[in-house]
Every structure is written in structure tokens, then in C-alpha cells.
C-alpha atoms as a PDB file:
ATOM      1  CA  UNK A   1     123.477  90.970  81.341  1.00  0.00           C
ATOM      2  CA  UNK A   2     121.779  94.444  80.083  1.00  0.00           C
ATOM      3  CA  UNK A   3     123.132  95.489  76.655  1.00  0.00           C
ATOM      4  CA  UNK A   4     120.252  97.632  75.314  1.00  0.00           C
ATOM      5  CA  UNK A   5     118.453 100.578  77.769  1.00  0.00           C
ATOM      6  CA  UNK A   6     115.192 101.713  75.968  1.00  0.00           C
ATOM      7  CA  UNK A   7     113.804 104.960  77.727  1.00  0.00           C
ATOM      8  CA  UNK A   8     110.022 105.725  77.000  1.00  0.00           C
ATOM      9  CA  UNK A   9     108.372 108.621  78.244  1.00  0.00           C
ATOM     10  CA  UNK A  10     104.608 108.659  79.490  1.00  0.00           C
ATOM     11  CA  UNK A  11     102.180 109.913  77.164  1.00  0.00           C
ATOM     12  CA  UNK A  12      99.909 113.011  77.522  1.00  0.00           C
ATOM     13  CA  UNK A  13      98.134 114.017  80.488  1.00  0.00           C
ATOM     14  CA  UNK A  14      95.570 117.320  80.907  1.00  0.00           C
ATOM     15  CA  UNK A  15      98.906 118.971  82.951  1.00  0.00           C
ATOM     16  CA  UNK A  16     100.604 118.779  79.658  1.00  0.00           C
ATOM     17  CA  UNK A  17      98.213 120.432  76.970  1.00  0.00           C
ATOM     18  CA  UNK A  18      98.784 123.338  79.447  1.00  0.00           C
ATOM     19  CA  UNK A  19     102.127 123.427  79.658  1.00  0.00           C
ATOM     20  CA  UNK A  20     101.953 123.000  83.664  1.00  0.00           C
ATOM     21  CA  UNK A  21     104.941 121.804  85.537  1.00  0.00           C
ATOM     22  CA  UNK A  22     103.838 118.510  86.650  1.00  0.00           C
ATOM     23  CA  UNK A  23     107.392 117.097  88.460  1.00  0.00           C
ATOM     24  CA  UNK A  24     106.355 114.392  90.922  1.00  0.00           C
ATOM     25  CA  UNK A  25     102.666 115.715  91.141  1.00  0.00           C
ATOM     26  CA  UNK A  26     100.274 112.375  90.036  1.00  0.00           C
ATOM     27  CA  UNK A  27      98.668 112.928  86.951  1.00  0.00           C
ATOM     28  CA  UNK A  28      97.039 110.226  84.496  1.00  0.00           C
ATOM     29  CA  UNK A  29      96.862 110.261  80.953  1.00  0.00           C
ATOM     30  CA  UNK A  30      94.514 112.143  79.813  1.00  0.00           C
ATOM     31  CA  UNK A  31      92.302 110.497  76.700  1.00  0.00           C
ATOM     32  CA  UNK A  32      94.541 111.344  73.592  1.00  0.00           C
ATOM     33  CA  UNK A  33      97.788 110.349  76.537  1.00  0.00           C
ATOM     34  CA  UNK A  34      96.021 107.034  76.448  1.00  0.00           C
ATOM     35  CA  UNK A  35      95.895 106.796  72.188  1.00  0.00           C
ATOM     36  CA  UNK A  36      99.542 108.001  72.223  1.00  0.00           C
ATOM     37  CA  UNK A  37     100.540 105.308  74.649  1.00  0.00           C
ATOM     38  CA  UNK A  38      98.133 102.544  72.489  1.00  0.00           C
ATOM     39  CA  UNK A  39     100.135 103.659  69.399  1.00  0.00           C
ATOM     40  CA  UNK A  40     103.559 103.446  70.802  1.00  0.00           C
ATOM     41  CA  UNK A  41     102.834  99.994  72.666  1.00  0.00           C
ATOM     42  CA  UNK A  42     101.679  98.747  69.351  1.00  0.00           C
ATOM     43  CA  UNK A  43     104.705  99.977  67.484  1.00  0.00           C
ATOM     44  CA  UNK A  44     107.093  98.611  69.776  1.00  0.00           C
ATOM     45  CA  UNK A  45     105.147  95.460  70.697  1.00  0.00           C
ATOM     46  CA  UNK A  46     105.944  94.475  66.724  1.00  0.00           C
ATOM     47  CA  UNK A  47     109.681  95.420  67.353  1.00  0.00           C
ATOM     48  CA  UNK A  48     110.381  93.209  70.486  1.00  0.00           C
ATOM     49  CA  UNK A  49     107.486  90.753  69.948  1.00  0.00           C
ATOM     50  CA  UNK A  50     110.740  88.074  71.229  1.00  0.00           C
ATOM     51  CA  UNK A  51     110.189  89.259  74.208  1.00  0.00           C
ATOM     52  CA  UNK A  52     106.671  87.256  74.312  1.00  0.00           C
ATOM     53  CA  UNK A  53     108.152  84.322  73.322  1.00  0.00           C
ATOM     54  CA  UNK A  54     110.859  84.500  75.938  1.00  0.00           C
ATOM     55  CA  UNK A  55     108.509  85.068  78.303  1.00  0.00           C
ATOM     56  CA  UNK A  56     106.695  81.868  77.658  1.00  0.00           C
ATOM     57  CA  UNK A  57     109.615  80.143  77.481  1.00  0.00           C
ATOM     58  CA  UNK A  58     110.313  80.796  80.479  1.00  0.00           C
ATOM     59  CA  UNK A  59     106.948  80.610  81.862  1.00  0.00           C
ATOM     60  CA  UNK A  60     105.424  77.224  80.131  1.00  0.00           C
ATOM     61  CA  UNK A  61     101.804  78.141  81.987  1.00  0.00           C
ATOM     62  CA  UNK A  62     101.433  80.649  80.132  1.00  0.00           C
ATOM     63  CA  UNK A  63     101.061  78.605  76.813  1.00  0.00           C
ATOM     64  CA  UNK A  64      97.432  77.978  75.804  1.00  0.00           C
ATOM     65  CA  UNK A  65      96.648  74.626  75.361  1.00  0.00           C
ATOM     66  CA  UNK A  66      93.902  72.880  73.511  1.00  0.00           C
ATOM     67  CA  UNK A  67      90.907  70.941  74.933  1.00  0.00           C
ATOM     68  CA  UNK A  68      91.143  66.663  75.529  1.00  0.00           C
ATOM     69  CA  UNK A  69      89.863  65.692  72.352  1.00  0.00           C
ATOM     70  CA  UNK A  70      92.741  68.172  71.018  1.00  0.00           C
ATOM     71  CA  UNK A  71      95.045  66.315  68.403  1.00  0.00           C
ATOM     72  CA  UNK A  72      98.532  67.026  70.087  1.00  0.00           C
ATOM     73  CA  UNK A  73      99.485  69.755  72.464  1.00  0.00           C
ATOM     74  CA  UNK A  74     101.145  73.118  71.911  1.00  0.00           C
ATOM     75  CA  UNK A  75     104.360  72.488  72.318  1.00  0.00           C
ATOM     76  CA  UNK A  76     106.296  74.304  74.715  1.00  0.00           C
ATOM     77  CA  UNK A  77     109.818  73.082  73.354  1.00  0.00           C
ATOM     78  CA  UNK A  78     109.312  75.276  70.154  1.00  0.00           C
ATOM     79  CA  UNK A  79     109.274  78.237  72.096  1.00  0.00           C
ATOM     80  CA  UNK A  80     112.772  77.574  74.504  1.00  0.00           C
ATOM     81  CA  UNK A  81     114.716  76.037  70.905  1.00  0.00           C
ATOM     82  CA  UNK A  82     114.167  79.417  68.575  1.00  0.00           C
ATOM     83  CA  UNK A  83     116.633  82.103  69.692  1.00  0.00           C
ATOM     84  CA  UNK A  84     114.136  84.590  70.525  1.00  0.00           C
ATOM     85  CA  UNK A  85     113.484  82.347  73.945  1.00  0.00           C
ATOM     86  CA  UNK A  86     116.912  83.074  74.772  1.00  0.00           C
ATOM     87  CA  UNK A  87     116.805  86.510  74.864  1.00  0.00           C
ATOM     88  CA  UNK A  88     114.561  88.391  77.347  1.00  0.00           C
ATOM     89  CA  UNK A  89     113.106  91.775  78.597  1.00  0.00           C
ATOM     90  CA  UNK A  90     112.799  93.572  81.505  1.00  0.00           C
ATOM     91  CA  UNK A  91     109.704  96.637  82.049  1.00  0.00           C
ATOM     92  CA  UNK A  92     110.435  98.698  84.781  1.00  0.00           C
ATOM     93  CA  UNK A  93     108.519 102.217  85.473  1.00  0.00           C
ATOM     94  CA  UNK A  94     108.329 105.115  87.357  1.00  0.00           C
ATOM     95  CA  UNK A  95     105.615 104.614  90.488  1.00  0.00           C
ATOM     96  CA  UNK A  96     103.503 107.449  89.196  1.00  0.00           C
ATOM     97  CA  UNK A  97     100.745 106.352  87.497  1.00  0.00           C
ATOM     98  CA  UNK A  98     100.888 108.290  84.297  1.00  0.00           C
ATOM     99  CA  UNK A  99     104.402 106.312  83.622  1.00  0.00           C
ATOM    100  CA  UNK A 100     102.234 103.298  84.642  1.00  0.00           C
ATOM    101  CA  UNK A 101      99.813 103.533  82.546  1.00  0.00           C
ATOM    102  CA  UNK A 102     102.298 104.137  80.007  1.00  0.00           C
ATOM    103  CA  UNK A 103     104.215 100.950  80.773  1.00  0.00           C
ATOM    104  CA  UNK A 104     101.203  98.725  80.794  1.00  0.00           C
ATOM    105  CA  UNK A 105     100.396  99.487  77.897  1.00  0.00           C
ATOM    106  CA  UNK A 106     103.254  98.213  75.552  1.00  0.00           C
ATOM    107  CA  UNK A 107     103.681  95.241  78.382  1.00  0.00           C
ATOM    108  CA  UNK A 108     100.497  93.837  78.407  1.00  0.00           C
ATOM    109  CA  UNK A 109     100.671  93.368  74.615  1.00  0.00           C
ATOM    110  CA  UNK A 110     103.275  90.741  75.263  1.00  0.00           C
ATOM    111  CA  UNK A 111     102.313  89.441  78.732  1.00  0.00           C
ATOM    112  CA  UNK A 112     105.304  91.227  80.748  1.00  0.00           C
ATOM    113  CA  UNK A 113     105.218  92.207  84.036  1.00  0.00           C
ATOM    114  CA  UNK A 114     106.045  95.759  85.182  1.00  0.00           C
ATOM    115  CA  UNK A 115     108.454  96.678  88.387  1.00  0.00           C
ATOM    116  CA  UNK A 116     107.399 100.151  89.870  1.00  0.00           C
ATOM    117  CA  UNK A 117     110.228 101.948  91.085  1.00  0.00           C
ATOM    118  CA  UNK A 118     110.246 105.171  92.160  1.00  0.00           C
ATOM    119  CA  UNK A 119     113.866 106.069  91.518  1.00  0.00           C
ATOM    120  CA  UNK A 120     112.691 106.494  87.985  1.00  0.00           C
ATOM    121  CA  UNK A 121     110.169 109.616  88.778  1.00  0.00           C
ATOM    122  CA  UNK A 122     110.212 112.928  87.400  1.00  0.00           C
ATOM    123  CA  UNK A 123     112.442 116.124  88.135  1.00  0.00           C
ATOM    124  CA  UNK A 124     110.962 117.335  91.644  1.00  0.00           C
ATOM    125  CA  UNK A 125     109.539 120.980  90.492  1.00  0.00           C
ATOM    126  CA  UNK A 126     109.689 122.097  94.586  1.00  0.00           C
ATOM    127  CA  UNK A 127     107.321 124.691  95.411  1.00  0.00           C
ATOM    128  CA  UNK A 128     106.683 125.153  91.421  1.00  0.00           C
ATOM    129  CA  UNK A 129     105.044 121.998  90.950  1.00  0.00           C
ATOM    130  CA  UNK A 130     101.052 121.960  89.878  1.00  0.00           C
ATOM    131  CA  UNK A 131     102.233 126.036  87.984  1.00  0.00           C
ATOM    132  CA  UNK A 132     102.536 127.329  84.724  1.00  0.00           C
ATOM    133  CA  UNK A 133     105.397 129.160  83.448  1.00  0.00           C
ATOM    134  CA  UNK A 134     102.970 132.368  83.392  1.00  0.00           C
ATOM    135  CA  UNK A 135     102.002 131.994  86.814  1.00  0.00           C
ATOM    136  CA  UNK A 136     105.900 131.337  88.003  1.00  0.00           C
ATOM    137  CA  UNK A 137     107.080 134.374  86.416  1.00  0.00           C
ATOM    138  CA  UNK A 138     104.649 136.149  87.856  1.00  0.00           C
ATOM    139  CA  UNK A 139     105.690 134.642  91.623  1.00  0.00           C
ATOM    140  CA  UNK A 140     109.329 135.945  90.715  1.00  0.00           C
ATOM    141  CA  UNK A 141     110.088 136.957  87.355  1.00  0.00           C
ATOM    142  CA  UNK A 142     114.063 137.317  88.050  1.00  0.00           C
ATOM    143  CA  UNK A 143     113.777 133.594  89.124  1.00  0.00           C
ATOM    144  CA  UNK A 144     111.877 132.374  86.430  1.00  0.00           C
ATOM    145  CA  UNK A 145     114.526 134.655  83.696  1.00  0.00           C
ATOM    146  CA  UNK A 146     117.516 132.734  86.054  1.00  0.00           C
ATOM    147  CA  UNK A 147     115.533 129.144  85.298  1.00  0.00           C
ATOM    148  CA  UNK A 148     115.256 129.837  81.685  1.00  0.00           C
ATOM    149  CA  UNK A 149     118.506 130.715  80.653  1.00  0.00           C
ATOM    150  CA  UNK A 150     120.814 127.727  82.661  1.00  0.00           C
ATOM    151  CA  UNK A 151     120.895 130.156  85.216  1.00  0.00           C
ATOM    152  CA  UNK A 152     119.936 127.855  88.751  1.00  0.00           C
ATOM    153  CA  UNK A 153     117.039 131.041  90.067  1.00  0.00           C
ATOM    154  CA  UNK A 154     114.861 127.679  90.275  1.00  0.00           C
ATOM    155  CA  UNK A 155     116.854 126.591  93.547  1.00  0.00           C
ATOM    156  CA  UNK A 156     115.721 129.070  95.483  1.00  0.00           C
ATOM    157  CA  UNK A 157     112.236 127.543  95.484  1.00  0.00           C
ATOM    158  CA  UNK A 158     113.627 123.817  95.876  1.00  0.00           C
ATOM    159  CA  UNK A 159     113.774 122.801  92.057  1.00  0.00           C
ATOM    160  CA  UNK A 160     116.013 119.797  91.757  1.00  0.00           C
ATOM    161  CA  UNK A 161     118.597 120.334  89.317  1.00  0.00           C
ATOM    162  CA  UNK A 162     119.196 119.207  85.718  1.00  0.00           C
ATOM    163  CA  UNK A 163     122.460 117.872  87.226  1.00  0.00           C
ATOM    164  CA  UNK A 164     120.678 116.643  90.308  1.00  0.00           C
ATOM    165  CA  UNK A 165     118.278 114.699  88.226  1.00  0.00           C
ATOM    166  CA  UNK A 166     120.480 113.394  86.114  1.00  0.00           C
ATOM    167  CA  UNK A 167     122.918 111.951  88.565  1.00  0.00           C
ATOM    168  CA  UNK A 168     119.724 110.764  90.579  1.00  0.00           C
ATOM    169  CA  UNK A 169     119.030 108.819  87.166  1.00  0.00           C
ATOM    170  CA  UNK A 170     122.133 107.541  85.662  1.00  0.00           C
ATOM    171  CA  UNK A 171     122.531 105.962  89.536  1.00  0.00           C
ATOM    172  CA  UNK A 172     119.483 104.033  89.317  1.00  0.00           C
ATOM    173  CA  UNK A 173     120.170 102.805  86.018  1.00  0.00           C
ATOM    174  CA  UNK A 174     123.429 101.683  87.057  1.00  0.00           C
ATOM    175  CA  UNK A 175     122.259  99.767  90.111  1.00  0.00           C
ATOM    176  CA  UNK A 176     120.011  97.882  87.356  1.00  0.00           C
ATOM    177  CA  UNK A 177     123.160  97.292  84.875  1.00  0.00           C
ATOM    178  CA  UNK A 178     124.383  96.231  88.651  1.00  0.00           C
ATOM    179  CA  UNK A 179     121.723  93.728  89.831  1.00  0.00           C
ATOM    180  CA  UNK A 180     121.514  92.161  86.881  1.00  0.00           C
ATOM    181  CA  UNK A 181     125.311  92.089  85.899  1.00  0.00           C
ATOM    182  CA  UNK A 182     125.711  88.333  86.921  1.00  0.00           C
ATOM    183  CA  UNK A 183     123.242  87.037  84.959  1.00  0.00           C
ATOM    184  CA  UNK A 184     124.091  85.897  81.213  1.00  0.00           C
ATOM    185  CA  UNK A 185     121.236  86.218  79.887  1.00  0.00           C
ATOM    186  CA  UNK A 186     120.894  89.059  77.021  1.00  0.00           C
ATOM    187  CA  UNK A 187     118.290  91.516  78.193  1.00  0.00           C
ATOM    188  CA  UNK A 188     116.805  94.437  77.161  1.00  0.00           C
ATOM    189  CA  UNK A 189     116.139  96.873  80.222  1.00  0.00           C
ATOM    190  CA  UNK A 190     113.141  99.310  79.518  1.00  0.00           C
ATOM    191  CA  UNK A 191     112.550 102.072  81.355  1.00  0.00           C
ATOM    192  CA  UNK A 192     109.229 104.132  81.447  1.00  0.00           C
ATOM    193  CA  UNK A 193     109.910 107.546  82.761  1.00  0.00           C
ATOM    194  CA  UNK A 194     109.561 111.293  82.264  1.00  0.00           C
ATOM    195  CA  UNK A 195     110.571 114.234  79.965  1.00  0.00           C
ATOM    196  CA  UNK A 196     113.150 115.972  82.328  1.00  0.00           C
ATOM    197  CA  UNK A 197     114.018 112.469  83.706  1.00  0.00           C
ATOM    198  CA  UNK A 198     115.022 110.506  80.166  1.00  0.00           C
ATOM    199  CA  UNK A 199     117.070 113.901  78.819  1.00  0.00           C
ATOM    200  CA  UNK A 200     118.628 114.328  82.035  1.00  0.00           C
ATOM    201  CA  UNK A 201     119.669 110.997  82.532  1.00  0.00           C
ATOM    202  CA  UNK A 202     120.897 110.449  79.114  1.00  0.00           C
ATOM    203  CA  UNK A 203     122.939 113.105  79.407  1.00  0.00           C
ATOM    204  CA  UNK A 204     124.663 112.292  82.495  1.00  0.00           C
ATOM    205  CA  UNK A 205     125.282 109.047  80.801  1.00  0.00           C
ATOM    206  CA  UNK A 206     127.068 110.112  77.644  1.00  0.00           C
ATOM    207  CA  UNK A 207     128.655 112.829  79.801  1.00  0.00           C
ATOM    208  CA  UNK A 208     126.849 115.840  78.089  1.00  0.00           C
ATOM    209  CA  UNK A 209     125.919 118.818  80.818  1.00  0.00           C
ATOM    210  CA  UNK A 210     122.584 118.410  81.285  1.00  0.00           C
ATOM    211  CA  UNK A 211     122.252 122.278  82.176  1.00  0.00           C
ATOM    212  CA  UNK A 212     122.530 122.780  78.604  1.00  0.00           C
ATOM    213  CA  UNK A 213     119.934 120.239  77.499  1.00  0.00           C
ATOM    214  CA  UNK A 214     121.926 119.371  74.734  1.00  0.00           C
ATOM    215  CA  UNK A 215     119.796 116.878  73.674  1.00  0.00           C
ATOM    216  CA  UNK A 216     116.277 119.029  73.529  1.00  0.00           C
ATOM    217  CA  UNK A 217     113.028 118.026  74.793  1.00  0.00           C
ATOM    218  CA  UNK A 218     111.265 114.684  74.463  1.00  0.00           C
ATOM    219  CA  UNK A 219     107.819 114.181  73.021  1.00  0.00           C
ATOM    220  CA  UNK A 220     104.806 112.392  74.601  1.00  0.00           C
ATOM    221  CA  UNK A 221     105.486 108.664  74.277  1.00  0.00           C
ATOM    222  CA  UNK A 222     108.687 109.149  72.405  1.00  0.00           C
ATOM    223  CA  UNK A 223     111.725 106.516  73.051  1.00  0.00           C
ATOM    224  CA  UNK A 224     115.562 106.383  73.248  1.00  0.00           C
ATOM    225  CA  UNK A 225     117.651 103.703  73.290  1.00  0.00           C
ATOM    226  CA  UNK A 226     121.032 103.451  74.470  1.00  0.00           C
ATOM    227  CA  UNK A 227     124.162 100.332  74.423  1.00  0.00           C
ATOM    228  CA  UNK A 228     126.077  99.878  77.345  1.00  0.00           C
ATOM    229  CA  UNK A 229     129.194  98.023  77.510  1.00  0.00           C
ATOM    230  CA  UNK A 230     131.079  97.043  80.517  1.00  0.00           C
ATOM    231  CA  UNK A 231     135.177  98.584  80.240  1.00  0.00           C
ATOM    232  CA  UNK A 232     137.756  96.850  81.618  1.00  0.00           C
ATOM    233  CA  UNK A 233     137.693  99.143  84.956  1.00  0.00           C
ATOM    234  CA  UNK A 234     134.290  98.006  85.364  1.00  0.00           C
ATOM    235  CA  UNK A 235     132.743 101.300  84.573  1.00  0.00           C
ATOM    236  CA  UNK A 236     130.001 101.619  81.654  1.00  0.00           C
ATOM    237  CA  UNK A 237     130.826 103.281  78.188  1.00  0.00           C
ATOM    238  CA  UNK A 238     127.339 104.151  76.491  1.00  0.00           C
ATOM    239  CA  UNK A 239     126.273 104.196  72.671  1.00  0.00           C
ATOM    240  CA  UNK A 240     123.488 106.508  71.744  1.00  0.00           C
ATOM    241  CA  UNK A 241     121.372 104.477  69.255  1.00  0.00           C
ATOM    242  CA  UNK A 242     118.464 106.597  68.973  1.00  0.00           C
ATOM    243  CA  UNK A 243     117.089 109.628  70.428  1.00  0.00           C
ATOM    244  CA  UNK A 244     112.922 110.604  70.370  1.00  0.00           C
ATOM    245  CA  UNK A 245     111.915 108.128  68.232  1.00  0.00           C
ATOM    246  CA  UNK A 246     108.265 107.885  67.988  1.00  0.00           C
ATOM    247  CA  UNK A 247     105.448 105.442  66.152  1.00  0.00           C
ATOM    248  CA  UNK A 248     104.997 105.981  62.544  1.00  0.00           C
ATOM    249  CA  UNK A 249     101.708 107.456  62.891  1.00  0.00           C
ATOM    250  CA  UNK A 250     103.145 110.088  65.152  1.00  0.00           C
ATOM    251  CA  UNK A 251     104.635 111.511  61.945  1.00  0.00           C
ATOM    252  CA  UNK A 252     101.586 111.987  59.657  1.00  0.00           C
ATOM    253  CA  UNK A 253      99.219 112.818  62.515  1.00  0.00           C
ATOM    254  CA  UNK A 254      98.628 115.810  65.296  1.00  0.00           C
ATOM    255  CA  UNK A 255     100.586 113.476  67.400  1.00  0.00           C
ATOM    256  CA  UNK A 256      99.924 116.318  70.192  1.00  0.00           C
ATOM    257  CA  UNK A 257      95.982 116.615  69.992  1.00  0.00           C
ATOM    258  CA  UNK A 258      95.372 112.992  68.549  1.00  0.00           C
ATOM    259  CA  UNK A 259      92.774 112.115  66.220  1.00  0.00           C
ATOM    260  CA  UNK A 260      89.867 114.300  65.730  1.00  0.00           C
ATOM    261  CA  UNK A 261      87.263 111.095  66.568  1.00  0.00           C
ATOM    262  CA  UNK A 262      88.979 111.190  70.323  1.00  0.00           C
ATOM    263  CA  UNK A 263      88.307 115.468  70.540  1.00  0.00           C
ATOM    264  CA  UNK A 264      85.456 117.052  72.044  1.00  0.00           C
ATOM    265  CA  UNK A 265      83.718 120.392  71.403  1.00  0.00           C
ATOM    266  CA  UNK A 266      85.386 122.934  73.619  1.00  0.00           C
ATOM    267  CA  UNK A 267      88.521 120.251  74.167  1.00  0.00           C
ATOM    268  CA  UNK A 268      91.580 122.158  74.872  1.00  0.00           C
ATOM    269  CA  UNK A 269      94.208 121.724  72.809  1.00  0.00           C
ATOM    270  CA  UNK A 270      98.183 121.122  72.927  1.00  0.00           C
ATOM    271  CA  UNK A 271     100.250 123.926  71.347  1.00  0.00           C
ATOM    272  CA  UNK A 272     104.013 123.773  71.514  1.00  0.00           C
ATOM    273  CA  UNK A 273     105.849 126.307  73.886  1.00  0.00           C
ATOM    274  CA  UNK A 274     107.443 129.540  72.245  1.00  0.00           C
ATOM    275  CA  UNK A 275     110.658 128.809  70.675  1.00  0.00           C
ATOM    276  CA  UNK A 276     112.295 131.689  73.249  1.00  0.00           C
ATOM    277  CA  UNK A 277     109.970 131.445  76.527  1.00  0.00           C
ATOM    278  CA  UNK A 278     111.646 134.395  78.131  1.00  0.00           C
ATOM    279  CA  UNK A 279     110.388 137.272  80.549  1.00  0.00           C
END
């Protein structure tokens, strides 16, 4: 049984300090992606650190155990009596690798595997993928004005939707809340994804419009969490508990360029988009 849905988005990858349009094109993190990823894992690793003892619970080989000559054994028992072994967590990412990478790193702190699955990709960008928003409105600048203002010019050069993404997403994540519905077990279902992906998908799922992006852009290795709750017409309600939340660090550093022991000279860096990207 799912009752928590924790969204994480990638971290950074070269596309993004450029603002290109990345969509289902496979990019890894790039070096300060990776340190935003580290920092996130970590943050959340202390936060769900039950889900390592479930997971040995469940999994007694996974227990290190001393040498012969050892007084006793570790014992196994300790782990499947305290109530964090009764609760457990599943990792599932998007099959690119950036969302990967991004996964591994918070699930490897605790031992977890991850599921690939590529319902969870990005937005397809159509025949805009791999551009930047310069370079589109100079293709077609009417298109790119359309895009911009909720418009739908992006169609005409095979741009999924907001709306088609976000029914795409809040399907998957039903099926999940679906395949896992007969199974009592309290679990936490986290889902590493992308920007357009997460908001979209979120949206659908508290029945916002996601053509109007009410709920604004999502940082590098930021998180969401929503509750479902089954009704009694067997549909899902959902509970917004948080929305981009990020590590604590990401709040007194560049959380965009990283550190400045990670930059080199001549590095580019991240600067946000203009607050009215228009033609």
C-alpha cells in the first residue's frame, strides 16, 4: 500500500547551465549535477534512513556479521521487531541516465535497489529537442511567442503537451498505486524524474491545468511529496505535502554553479532564465 509519492528531479547536466531543451535527449550530470545529487541523497538518506533498516529486514544477507572468534552475532531479529522494519521504500527512475544517476545516488546510501522505467521520462521536446530558446525563436518566432504564452505553437513541431505529459504521468503513477495496491505493507514510492515531468504530473494529480504551470518550475535535485488516499469509488484523492524542497545547503550556497572548489577557469556558468522570456 503507497501512502507517500516523493518526486525528485535529476540534478544538473551541461544541457542545463545553457538553458537547452533537453526532453528525452540523454544527458548525464554534469560535475556540480553530481554534488547537487550527493547533497540531496545525503539530506534525504538522514530523513528515510528506515528505509535501510527495512531493507535488511527483509533481506537478512545483507547484515554484516562478525568473524568466528566474534562474541555473539548481529542479530537480525532487532532489525524486523523496531517499527522502522515494517515500513519500506520503493526507488523507481526514469531510464535516462541523468535521472539514474540521480536515483543512485540517494539509494545506494541505504542499499536500495532502483527500477528503471521509462514511463517516468521527460516531456518529448519533438523536433526542438538538443535547442535553445534563442535558436527556436529564431526557427519560428510566431511558434516560439505561441509556446511561451500557453499558446500550443509548440505542436506544430511535435512538442508533447503540458496536458499530454501530465496525463502520460499521473497514469504511470497510478499503475504503481495499482500494482502495489494489494500489498499492506506501508511504502513510500519515490520517483526520480524530470522538471516538466514532476510539475506536469503533479498537476494533473491535484487537478490544476498544467498549461498554466501553476505550480512554477522545479530546481535541480529539488523534491515534492504528495499523500494519496484511496476514496470509496476507488479513485485517488491527493494531498500536496511539499513542493521544491531542496537540501539545506541548497539555501546558503550557489545551489546552481556549486561550490567554487568543483569550478574551473573558463567553466560556464548557470544563470536563471529572464523572468518574461518573450520574442
Amino acid at each position: 500500500m503507497i501512502d507517500e509519492v516523493i518526486f525528485l528531479r535529476h540534478g544538473r547536466t551541461s544541457y542545463n547551465v545553457v538553458h537547452r531543451l533537453q526532453g528525452q535527449i540523454d544527458v548525464p550530470l554534469d560535475i556540480i549535477g553530481q554534488w547537487q545529487v550527493d547533497q540531496t541523497g545525503l539530506e534525504l538518506a538522514r530523513r528515510y534512513y528506515w528505509a535501510k533498516v527495512n531493507n535488511v529486514a527483509g533481506n537478512p544477507d545483507l547484515l554484516a556479521q562478525p568473524g568466528p572468534g566474534a562474541a555473539k552475532q548481529s542479530d537480525i531479529s532487532e532489525y524486523q521487531k523496531v517499527p522502522a522494519g515494517k515500513r519500506r521504500m520503493k526507488v523507481i527512475s526514469s531510464d535516462l541516465f541523468r535521472a539514474a544517476q540521480t536515483a543512485h545516488a540517494f539509494a545506494d546510501l541505504l542499499g536500495l535497489p532502483v527500477t528503471l522505467d521509462k514511463r517516468l521520462r521527460e516531456r518529448s521536446f519533438g523536433q526542438w529537442e538538443g535547442k535553445t530558446r534563442p535558436e527556436i525563436r529564431e526557427l519560428d518566432a510566431e511558434a516560439y511567442r505561441s509556446w511561451r504564452a500557453h499558446e500550443g505553437g509548440e505542436a506544430k513541431y511535435g512538442v508533447e503537451t503540458r496536458t499530454q505529459v501530465g496525463a502520460r504521468g499521473a497514469k504511470a503513477v497510478l499503475e504503481l498505486l495499482d500494482e502495489n495496491s494489494q500489498d499492506d505493507t506501508p511504502t513510500t514510492l519515490m520517483l526520480v524524474s524530470h522538471g516538466s515531468f514532476i510539475a506536469a504530473t503533479v498537476e494533473t494529480l491535484l487537478h490544476m491545468d498544467p498549461e498554466i504551470d501553476e505550480l512554477g518550475n522545479i530546481p535541480n535535485a529539488y523534491w515534492s511529496t504528495l499523500n494519496p488516499r484511496r476514496q470509496a469509488d476507488g479513485s485517488y484523492g491527493w494531498t500536496l505535502a511539499e513542493y521544491n524542497c531542496g537540501p539545506a545547503i541548497s539555501t546558503i550556497a550557489d545551489w546552481s554553479n556549486g561550490p567554487q572548489e568543483l569550478r574551473y577557469e573558463g567553466m560556464t556558468l548557470m544563470t536563471p532564465l529572464p523572468v518574461t522570456d518573450t520574442v
